[in-house]
PDB file of N, CA and C in Angstrom:
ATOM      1  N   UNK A   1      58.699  57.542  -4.535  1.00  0.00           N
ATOM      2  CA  UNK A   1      57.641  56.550  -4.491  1.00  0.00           C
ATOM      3  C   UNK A   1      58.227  55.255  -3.935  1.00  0.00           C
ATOM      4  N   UNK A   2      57.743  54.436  -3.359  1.00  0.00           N
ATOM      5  CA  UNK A   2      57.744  53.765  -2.020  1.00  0.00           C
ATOM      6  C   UNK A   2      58.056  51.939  -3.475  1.00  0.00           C
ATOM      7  N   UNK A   3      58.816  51.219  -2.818  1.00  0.00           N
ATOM      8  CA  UNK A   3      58.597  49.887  -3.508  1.00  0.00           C
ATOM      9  C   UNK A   3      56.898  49.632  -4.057  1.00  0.00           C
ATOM     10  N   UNK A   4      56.319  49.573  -2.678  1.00  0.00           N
ATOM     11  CA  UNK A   4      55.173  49.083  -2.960  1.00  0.00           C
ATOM     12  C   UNK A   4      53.966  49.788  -3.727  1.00  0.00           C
ATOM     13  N   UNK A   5      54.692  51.213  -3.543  1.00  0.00           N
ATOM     14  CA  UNK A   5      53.556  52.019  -4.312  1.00  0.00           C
ATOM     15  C   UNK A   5      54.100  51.412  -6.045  1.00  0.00           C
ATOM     16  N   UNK A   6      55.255  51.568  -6.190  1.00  0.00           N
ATOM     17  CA  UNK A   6      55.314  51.222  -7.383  1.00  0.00           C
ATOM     18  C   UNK A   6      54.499  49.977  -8.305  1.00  0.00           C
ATOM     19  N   UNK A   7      54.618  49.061  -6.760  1.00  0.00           N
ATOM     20  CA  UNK A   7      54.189  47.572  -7.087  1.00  0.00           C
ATOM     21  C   UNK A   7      52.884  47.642  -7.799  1.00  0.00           C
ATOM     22  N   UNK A   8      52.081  48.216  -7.026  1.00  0.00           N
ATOM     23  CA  UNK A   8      50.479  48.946  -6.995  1.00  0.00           C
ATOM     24  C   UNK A   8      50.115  49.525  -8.371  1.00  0.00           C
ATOM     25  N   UNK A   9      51.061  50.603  -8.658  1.00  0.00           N
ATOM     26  CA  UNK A   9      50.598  50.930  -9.821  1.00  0.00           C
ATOM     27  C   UNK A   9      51.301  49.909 -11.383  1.00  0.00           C
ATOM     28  N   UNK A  10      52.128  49.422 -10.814  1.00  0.00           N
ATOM     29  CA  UNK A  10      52.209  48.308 -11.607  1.00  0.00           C
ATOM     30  C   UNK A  10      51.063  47.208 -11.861  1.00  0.00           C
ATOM     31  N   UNK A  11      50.704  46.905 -10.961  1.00  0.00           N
ATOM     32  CA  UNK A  11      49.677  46.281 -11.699  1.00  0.00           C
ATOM     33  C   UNK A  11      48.395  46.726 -11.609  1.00  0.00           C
ATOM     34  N   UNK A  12      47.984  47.853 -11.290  1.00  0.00           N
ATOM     35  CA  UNK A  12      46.751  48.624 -11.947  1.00  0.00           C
ATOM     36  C   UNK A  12      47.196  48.563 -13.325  1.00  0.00           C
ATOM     37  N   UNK A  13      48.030  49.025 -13.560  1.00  0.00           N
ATOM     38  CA  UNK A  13      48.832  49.361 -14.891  1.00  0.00           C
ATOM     39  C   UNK A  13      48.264  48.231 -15.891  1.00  0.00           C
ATOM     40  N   UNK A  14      49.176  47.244 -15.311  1.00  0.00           N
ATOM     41  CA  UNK A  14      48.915  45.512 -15.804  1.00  0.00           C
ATOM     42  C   UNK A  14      47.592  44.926 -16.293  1.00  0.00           C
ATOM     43  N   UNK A  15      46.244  45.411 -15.378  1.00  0.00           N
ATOM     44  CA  UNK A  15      45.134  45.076 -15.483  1.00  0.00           C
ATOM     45  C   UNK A  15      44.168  45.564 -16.512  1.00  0.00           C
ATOM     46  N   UNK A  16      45.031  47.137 -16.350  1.00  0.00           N
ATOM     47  CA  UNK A  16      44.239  47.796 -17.879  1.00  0.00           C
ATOM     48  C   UNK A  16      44.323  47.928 -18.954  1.00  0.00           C
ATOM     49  N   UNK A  17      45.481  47.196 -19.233  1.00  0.00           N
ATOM     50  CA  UNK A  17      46.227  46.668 -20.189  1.00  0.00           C
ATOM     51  C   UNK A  17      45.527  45.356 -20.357  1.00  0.00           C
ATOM     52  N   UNK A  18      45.377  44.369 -19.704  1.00  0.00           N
ATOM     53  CA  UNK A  18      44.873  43.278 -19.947  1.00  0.00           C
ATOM     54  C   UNK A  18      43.614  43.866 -20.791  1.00  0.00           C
ATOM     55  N   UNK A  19      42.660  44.232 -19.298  1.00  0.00           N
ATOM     56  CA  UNK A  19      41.050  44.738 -20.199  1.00  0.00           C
ATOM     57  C   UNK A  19      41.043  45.704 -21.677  1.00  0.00           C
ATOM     58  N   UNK A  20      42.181  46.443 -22.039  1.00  0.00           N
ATOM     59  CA  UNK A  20      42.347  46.882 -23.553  1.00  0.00           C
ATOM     60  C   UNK A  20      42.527  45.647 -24.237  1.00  0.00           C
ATOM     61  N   UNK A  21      43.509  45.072 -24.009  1.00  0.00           N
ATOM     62  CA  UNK A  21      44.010  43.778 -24.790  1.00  0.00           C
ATOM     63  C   UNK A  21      42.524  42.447 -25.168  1.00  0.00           C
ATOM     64  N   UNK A  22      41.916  42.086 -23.626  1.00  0.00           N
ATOM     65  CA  UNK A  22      40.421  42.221 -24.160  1.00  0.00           C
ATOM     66  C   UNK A  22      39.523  42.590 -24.832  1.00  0.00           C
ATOM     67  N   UNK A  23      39.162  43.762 -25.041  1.00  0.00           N
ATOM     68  CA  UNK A  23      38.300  44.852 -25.335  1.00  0.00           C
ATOM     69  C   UNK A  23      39.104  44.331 -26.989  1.00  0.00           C
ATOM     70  N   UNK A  24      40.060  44.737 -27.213  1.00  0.00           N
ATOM     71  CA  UNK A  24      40.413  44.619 -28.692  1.00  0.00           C
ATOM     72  C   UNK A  24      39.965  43.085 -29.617  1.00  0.00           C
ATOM     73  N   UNK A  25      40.664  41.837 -28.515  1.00  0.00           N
ATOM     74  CA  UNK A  25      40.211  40.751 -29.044  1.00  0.00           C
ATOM     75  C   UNK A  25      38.845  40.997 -29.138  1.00  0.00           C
ATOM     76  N   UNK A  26      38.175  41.392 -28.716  1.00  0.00           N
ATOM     77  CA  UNK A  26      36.281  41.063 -29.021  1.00  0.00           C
ATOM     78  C   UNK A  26      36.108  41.655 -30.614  1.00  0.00           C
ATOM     79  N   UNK A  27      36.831  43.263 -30.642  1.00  0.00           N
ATOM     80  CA  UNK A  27      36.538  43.900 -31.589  1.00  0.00           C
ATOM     81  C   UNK A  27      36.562  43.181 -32.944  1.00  0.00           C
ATOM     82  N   UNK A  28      38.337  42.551 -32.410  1.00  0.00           N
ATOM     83  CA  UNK A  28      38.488  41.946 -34.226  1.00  0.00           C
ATOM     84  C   UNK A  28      37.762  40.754 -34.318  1.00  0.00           C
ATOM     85  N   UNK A  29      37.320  39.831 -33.525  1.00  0.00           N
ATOM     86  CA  UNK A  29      36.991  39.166 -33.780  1.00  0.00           C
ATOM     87  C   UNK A  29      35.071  39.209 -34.293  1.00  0.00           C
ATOM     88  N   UNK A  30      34.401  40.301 -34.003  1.00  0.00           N
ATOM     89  CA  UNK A  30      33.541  40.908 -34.159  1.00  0.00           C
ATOM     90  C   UNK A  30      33.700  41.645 -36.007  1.00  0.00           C
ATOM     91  N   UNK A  31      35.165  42.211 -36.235  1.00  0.00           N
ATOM     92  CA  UNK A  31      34.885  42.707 -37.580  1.00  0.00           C
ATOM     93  C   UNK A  31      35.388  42.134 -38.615  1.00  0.00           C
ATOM     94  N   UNK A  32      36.193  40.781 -37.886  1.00  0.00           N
ATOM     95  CA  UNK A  32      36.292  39.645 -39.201  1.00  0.00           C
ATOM     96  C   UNK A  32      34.849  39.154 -39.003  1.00  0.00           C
ATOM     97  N   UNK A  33      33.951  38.822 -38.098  1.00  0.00           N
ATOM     98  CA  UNK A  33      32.582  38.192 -38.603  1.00  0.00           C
ATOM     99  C   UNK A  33      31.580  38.693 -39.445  1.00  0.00           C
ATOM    100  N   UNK A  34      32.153  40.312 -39.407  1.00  0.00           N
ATOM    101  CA  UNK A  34      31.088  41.370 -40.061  1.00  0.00           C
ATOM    102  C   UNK A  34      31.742  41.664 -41.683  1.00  0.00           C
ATOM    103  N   UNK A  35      33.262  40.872 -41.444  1.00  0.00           N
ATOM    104  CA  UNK A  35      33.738  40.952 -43.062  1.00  0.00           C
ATOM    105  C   UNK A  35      34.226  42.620 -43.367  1.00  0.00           C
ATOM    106  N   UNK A  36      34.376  43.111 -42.036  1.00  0.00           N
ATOM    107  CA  UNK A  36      34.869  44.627 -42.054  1.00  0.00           C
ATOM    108  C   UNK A  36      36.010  44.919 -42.858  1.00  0.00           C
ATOM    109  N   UNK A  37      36.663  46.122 -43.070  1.00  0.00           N
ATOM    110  CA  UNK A  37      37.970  46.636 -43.887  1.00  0.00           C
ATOM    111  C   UNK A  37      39.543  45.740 -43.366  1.00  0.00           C
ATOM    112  N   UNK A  38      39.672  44.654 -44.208  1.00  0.00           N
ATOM    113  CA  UNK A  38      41.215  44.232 -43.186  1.00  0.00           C
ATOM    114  C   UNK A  38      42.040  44.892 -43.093  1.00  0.00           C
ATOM    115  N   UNK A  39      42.317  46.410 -43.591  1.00  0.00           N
ATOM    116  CA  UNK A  39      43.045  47.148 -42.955  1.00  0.00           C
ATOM    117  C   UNK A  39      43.014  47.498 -41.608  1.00  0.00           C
ATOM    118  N   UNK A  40      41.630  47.885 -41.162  1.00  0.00           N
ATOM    119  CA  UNK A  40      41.352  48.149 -39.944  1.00  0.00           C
ATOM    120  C   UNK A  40      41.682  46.952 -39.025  1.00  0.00           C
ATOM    121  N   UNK A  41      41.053  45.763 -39.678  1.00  0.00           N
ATOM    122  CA  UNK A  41      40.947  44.776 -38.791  1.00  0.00           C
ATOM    123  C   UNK A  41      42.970  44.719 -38.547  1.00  0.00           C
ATOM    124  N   UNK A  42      43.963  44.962 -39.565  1.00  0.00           N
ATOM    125  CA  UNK A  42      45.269  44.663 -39.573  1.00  0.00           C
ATOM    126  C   UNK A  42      45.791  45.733 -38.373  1.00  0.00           C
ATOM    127  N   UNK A  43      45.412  46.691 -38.480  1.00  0.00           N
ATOM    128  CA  UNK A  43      45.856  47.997 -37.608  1.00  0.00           C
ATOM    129  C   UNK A  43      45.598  47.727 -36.064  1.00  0.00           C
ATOM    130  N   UNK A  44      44.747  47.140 -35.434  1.00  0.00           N
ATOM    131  CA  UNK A  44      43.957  46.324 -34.492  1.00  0.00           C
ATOM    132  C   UNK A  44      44.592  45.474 -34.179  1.00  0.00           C
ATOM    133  N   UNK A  45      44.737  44.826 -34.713  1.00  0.00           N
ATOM    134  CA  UNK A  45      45.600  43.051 -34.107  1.00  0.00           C
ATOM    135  C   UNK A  45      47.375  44.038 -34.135  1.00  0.00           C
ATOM    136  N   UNK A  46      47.942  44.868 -34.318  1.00  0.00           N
ATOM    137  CA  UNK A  46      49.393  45.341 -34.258  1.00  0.00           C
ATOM    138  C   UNK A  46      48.464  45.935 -33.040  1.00  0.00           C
ATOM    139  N   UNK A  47      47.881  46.458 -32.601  1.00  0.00           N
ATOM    140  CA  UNK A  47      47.762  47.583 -31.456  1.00  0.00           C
ATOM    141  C   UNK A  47      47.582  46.538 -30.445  1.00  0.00           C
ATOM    142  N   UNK A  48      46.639  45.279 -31.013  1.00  0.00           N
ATOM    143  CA  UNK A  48      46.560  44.170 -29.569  1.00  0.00           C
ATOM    144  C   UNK A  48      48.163  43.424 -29.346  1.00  0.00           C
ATOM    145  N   UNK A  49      49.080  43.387 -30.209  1.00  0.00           N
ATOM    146  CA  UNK A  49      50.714  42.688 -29.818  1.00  0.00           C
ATOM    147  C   UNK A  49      51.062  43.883 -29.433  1.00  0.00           C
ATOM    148  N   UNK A  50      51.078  44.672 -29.772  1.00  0.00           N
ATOM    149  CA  UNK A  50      51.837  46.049 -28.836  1.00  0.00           C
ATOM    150  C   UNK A  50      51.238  46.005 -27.359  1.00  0.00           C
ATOM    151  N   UNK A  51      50.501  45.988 -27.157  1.00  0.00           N
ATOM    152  CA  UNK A  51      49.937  45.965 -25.671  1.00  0.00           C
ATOM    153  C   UNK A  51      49.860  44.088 -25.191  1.00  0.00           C
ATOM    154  N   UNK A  52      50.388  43.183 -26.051  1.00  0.00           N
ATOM    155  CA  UNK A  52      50.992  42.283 -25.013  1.00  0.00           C
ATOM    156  C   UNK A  52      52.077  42.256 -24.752  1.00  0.00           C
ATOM    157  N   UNK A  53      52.989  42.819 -25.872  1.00  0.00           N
ATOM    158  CA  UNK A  53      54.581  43.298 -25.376  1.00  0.00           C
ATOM    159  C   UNK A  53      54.730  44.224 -24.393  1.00  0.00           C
ATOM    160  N   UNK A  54      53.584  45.008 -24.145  1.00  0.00           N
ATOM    161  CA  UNK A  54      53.830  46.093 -22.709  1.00  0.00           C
ATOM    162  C   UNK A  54      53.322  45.430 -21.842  1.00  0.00           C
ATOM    163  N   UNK A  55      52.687  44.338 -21.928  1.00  0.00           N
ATOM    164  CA  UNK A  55      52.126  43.301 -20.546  1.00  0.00           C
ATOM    165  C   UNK A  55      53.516  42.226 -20.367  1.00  0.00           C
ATOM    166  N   UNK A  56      53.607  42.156 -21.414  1.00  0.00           N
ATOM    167  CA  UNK A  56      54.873  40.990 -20.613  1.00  0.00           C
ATOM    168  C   UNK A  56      56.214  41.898 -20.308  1.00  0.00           C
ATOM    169  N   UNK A  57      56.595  42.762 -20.793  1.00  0.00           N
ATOM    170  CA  UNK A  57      57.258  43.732 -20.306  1.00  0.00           C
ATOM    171  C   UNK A  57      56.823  44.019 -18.590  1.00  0.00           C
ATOM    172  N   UNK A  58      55.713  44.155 -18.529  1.00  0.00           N
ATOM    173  CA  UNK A  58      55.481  45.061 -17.467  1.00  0.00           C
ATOM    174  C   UNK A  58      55.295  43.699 -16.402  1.00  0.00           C
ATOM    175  N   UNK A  59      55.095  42.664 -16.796  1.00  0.00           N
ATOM    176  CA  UNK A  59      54.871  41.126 -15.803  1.00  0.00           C
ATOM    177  C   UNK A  59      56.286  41.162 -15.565  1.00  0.00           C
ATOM    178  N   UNK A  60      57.492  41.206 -16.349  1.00  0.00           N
ATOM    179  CA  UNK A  60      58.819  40.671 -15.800  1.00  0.00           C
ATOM    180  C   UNK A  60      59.270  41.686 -14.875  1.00  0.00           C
ATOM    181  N   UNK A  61      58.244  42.844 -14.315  1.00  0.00           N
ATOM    182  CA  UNK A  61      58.766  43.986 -13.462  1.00  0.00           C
ATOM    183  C   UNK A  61      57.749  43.481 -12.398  1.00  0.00           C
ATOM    184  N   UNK A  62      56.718  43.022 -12.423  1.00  0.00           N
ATOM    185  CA  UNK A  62      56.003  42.751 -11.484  1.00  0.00           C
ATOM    186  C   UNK A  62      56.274  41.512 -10.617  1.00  0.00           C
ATOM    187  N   UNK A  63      57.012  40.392 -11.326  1.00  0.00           N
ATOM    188  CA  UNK A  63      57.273  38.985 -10.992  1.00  0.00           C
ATOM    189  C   UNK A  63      58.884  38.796 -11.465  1.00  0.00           C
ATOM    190  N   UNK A  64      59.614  39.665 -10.331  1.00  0.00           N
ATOM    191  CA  UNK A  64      60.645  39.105 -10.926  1.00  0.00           C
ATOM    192  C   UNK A  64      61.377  37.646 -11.191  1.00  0.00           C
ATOM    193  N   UNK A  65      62.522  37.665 -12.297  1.00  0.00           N
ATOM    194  CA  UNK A  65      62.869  36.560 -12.166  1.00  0.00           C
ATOM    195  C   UNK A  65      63.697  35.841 -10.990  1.00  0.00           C
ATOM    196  N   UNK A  66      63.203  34.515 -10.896  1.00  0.00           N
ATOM    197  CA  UNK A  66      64.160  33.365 -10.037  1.00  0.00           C
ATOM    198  C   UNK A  66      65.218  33.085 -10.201  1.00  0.00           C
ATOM    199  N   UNK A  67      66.310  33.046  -9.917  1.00  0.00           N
ATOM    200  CA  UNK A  67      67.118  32.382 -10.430  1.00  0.00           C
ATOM    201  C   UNK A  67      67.583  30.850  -9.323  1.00  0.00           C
ATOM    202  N   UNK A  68      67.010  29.703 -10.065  1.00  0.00           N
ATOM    203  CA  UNK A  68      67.602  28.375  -9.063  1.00  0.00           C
ATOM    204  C   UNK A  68      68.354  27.957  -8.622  1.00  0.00           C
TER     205      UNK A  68
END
């Protein structure tokens, strides 16, 4: 696979990760208003930091670093 193909699916990758990471913030913030189970709501917010640690993981492959 080619640099750029990689690049490509890197950030398809990146984007759907974002829109999960989305998709989740709405949820919890939707089932703390509804006063839902805070277990669930606890299990949820670990699944939304797990998928920003695979976004910033996956940003320092997409943007590498500078060095000045």
């Amino acid at each position: 696979m080619s640099d750029d193909q990689q690049d490509a699916e890197r950030r398809m990758t990146f984007a759907r990760l974002q829109l999960e990471h989305a998709d989740l913030k709405a949820a919890i913030e939707a089932m703390v208003a509804q006063g839902s189970d805070p277990l669930r709501i606890q299990r949820l917010k670990k699944k939304k930091l797990e998928l920003k640690d695979r976004m910033e993981k996956l940003s320092s492959k997409i943007i590498p670093d500078i060095i000045a």
